[in-house]
N, C-alpha and C. Protein backbone atom coordinates (compact mmCIF):
# COMPACT_ATOMS: atom_id res chain seq x y z
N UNK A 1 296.20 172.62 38.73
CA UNK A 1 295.21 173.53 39.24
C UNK A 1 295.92 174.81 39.65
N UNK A 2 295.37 175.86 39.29
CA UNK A 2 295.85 176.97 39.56
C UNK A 2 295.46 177.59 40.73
N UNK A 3 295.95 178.44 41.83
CA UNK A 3 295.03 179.62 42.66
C UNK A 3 294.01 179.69 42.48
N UNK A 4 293.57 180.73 41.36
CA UNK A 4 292.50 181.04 40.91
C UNK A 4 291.44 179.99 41.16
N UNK A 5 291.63 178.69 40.52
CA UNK A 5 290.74 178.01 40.64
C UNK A 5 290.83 177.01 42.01
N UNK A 6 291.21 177.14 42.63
CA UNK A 6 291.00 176.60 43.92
C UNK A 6 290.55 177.28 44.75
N UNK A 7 290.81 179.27 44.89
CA UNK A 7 290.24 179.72 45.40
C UNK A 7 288.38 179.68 44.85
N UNK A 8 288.06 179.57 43.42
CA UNK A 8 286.65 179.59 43.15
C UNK A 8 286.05 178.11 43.89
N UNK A 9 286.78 176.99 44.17
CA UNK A 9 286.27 175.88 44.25
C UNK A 9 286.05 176.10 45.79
N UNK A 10 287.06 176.49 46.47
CA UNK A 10 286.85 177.00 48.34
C UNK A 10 285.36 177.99 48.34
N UNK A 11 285.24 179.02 47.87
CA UNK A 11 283.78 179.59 47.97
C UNK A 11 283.04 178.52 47.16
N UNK A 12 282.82 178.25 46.27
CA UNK A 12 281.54 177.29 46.27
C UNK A 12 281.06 176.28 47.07
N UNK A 13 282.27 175.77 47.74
CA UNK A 13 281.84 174.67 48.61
C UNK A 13 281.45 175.33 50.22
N UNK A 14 282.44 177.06 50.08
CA UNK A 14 281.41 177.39 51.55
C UNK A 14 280.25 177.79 51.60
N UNK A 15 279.66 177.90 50.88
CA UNK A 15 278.23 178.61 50.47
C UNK A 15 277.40 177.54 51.41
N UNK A 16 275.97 178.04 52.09
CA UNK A 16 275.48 177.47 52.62
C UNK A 16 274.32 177.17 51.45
N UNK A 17 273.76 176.05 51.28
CA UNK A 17 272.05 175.61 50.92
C UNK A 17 271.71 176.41 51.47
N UNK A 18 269.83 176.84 50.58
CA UNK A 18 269.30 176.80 51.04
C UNK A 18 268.11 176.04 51.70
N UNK A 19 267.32 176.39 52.64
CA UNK A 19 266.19 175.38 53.01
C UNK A 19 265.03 175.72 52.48
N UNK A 20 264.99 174.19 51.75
CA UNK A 20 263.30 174.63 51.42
C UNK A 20 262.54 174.48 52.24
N UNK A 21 261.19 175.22 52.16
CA UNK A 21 260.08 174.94 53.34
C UNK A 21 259.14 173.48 52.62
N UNK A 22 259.01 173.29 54.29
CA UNK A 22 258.19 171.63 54.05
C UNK A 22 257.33 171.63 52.90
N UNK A 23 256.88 170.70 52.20
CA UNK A 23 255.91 170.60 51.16
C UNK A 23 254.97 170.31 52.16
N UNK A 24 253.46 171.20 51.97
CA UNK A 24 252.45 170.37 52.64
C UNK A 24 251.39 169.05 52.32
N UNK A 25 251.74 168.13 52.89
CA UNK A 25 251.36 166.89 51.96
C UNK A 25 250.06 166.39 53.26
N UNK A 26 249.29 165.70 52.61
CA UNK A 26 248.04 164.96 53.17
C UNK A 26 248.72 164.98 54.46
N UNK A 27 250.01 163.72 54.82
CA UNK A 27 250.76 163.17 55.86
C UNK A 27 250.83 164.35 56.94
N UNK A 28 251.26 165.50 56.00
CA UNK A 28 252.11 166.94 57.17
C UNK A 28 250.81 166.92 57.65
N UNK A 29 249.95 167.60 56.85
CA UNK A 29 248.41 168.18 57.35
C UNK A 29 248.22 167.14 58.50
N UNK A 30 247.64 165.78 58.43
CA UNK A 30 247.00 164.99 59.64
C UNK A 30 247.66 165.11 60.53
N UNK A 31 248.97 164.68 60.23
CA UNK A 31 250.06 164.97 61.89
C UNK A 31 249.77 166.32 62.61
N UNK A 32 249.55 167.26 61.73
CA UNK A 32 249.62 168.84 62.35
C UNK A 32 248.61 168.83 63.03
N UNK A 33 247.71 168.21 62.24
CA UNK A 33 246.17 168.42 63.08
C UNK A 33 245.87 167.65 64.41
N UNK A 34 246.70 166.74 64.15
CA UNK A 34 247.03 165.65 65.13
C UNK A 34 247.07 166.08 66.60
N UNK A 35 248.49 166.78 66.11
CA UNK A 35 249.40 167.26 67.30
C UNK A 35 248.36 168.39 67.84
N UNK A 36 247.92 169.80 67.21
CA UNK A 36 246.93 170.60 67.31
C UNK A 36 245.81 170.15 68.34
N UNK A 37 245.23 169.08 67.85
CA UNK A 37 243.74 168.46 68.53
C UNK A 37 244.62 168.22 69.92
N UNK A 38 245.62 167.22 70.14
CA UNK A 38 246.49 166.57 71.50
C UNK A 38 246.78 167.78 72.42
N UNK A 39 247.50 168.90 71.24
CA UNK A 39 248.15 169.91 72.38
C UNK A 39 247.15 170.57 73.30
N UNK A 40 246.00 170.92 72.31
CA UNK A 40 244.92 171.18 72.82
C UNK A 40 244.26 170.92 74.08
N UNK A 41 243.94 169.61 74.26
CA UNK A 41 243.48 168.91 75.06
C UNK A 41 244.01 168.54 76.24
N UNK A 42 245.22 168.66 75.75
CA UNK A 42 246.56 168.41 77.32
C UNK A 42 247.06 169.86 77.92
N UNK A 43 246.72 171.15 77.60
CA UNK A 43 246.89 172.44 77.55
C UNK A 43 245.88 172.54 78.25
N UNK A 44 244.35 172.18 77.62
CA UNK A 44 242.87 172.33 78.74
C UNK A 44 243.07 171.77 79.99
N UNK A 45 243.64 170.38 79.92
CA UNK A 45 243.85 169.49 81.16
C UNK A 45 244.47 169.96 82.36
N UNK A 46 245.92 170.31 81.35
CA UNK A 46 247.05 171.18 82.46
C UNK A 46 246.59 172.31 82.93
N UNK A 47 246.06 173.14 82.63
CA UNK A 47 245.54 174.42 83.07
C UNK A 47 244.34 174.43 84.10
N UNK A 48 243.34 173.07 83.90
CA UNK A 48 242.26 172.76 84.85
C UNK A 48 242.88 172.01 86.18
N UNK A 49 243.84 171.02 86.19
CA UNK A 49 244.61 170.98 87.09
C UNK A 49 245.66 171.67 88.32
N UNK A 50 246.26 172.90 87.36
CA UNK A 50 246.43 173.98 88.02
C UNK A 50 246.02 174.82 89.01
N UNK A 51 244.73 175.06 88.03
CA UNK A 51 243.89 176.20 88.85
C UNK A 51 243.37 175.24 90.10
N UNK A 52 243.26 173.97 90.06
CA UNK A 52 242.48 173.71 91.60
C UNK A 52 243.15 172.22 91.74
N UNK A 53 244.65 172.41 92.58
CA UNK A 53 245.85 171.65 92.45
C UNK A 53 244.92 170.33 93.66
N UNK A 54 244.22 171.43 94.79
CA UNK A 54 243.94 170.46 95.33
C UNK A 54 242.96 169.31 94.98
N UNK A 55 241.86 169.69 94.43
CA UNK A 55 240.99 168.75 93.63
C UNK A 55 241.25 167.55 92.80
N UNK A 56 242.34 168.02 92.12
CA UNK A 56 243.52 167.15 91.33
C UNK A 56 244.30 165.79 92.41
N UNK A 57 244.55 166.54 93.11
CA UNK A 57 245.33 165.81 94.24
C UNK A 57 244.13 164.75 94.80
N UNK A 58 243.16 165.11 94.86
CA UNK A 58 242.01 164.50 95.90
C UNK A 58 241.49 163.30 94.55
N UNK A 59 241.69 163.52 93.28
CA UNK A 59 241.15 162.63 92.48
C UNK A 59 242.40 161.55 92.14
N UNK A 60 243.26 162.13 92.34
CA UNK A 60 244.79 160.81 92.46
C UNK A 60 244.41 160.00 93.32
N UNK A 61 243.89 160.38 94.86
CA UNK A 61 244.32 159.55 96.28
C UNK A 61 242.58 158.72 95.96
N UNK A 62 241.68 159.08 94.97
CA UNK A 62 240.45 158.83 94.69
C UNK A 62 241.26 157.01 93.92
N UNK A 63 242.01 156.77 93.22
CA UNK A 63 242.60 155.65 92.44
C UNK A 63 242.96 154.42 93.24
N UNK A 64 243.54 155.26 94.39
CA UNK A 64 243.80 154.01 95.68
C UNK A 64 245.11 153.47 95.27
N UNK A 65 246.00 154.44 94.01
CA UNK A 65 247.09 152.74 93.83
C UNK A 65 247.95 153.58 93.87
N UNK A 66 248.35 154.72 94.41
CA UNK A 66 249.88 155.55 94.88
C UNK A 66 249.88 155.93 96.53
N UNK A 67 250.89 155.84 97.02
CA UNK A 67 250.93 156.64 98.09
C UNK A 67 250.68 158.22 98.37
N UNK A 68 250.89 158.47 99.78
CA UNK A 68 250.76 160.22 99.81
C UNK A 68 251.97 160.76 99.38
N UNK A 69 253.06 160.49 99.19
CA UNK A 69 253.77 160.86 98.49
C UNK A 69 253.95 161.06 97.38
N UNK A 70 253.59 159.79 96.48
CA UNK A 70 253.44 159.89 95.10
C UNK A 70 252.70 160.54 94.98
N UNK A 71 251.77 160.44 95.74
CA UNK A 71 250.11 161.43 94.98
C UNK A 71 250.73 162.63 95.26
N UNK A 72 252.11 163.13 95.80
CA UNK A 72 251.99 164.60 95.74
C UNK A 72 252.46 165.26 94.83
N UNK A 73 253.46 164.27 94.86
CA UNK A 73 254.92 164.45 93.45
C UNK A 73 253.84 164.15 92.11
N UNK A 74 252.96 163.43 92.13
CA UNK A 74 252.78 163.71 90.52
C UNK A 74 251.43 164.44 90.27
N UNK A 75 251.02 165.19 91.17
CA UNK A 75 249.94 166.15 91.45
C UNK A 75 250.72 167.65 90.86
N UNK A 76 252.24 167.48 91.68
CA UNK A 76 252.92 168.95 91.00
C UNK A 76 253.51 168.52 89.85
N UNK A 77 254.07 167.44 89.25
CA UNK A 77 254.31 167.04 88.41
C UNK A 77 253.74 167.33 86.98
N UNK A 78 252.62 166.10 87.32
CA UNK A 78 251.91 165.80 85.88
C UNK A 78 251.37 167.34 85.03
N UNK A 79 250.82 168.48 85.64
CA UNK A 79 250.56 169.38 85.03
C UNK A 79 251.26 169.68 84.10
N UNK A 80 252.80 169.70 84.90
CA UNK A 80 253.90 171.04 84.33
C UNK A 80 254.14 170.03 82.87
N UNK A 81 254.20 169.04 83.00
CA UNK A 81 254.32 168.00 82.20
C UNK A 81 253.32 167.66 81.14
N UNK A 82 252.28 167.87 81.45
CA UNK A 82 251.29 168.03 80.59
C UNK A 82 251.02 169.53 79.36
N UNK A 83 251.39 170.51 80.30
CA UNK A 83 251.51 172.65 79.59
C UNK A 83 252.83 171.90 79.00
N UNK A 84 253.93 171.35 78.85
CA UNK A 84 255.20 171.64 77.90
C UNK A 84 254.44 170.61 77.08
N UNK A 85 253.74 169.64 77.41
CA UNK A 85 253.74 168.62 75.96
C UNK A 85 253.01 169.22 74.87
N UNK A 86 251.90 169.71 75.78
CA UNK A 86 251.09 171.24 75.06
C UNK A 86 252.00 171.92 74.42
N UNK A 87 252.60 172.08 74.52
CA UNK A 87 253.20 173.69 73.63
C UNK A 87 254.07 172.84 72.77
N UNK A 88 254.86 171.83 72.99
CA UNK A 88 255.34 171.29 71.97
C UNK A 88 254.43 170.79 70.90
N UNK A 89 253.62 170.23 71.10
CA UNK A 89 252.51 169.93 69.97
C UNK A 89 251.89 171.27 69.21
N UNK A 90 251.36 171.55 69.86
CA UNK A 90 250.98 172.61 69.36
C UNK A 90 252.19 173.73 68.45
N UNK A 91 253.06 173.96 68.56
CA UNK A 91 254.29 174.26 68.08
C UNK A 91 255.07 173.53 67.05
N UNK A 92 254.72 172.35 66.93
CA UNK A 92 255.54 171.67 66.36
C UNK A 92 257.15 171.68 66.87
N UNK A 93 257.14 171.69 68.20
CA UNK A 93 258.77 171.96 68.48
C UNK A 93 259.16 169.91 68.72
N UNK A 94 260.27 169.71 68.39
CA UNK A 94 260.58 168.30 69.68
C UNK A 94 259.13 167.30 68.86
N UNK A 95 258.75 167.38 67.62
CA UNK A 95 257.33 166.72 67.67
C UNK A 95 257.27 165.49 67.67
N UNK A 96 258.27 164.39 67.19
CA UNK A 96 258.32 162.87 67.41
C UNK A 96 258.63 163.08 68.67
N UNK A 97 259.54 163.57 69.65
CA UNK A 97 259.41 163.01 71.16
C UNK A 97 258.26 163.39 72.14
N UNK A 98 257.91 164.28 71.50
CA UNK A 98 256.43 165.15 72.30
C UNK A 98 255.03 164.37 71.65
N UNK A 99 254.62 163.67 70.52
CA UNK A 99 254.00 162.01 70.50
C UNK A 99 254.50 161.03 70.73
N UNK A 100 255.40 160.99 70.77
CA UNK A 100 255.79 159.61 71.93
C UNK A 100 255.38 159.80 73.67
N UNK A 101 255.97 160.92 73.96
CA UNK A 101 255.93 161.14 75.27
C UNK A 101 254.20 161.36 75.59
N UNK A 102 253.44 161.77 74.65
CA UNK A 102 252.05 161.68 74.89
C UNK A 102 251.32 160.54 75.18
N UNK A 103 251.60 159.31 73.81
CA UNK A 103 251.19 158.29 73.56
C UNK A 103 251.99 157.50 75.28
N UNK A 104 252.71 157.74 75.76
CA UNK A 104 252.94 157.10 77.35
C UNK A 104 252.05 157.62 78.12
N UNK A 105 251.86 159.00 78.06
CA UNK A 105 250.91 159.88 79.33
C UNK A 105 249.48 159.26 78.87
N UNK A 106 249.30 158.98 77.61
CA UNK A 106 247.65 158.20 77.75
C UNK A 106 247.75 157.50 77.79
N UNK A 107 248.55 156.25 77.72
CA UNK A 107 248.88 154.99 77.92
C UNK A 107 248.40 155.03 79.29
N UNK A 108 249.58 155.22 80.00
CA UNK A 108 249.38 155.56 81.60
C UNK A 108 248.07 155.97 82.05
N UNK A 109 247.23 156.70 81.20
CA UNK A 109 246.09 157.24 81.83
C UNK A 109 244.96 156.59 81.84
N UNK A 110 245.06 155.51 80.44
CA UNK A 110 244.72 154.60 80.21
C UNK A 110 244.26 153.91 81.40
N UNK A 111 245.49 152.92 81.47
CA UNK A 111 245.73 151.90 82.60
C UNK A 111 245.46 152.09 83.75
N UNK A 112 245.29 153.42 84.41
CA UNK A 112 244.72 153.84 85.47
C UNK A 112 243.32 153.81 85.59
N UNK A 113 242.63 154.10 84.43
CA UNK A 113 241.42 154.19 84.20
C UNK A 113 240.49 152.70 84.53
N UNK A 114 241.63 151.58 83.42
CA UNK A 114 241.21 150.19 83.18
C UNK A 114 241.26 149.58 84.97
N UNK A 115 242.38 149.74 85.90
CA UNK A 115 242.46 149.43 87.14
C UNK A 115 241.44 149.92 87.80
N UNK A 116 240.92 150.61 87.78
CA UNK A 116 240.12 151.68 88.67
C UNK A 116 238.64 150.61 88.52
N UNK A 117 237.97 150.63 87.37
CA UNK A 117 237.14 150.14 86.45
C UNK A 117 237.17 148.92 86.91
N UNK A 118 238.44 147.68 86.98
CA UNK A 118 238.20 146.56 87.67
C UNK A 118 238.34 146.47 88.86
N UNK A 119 238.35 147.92 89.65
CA UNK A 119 238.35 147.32 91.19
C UNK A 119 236.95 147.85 91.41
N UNK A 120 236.52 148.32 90.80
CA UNK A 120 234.71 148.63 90.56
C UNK A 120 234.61 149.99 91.36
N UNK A 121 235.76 150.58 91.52
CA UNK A 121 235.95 152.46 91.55
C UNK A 121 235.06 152.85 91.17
N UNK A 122 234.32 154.07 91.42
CA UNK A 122 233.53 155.29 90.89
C UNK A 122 234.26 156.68 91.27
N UNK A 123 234.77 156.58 89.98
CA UNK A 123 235.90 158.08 90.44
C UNK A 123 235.22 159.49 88.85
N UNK A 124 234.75 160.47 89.37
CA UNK A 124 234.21 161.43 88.33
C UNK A 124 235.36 162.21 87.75
């Protein structure tokens, strides 16, 4: 092997790819829309929580199953937590950990709901 050709073989191999952009397939579309409809909805949530922190707070201590503490910490909590999962969905940023991390926050919201329901709660 000569120079010459070792120097041509060193630039070809530094060359970067390029990236192709995603193909949009049935799969991309539903997920997008997916995430879209979720971010949505957790963006409305977080933002209605915000604006009237205390109301929020008063419908936690409404569940009966946290303390005043907890109910405070996840009164400031859950919002901020709710606006980033928002924007990640909606963004497509982080998007497998930002549906996972959703699919727990309704899980959770779930189960709060189902407890409430069998202790024969009336919470609006």
């Amino acid at each position: 092997m000569d120079i010459a050709g070792s120097a041509k073989m060193s630039t070809a191999a530094t060359k970067t790819p390029t990236v192709m952009p995603k193909k949009w397939t049935a799969r991309l579309v539903i997920r997008r829309g997916i995430g879209v409809v979720l971010g949505a909805v957790l963006a409305r949530s977080a933002l209605a929580h915000l604006m009237n922190p205390y109301f929020f707070l008063a419908t936690i201590y409404d569940y009966d199953i946290v303390s005043i503490g907890v109910g405070e910490f996840i009164a400031a909590i859950l919002p901020v937590t709710q606006l980033i999962l928002a924007v990640c969905l909606l963004l497509a940023i982080w998007e497998r950990a930002a549906f996972l991390l959703t699919a727990v926050l309704l899980s959770c919201f779930a189960a709060m709901q189902f407890i409430a329901f069998n202790r024969g709660l009336q919470i609006s």
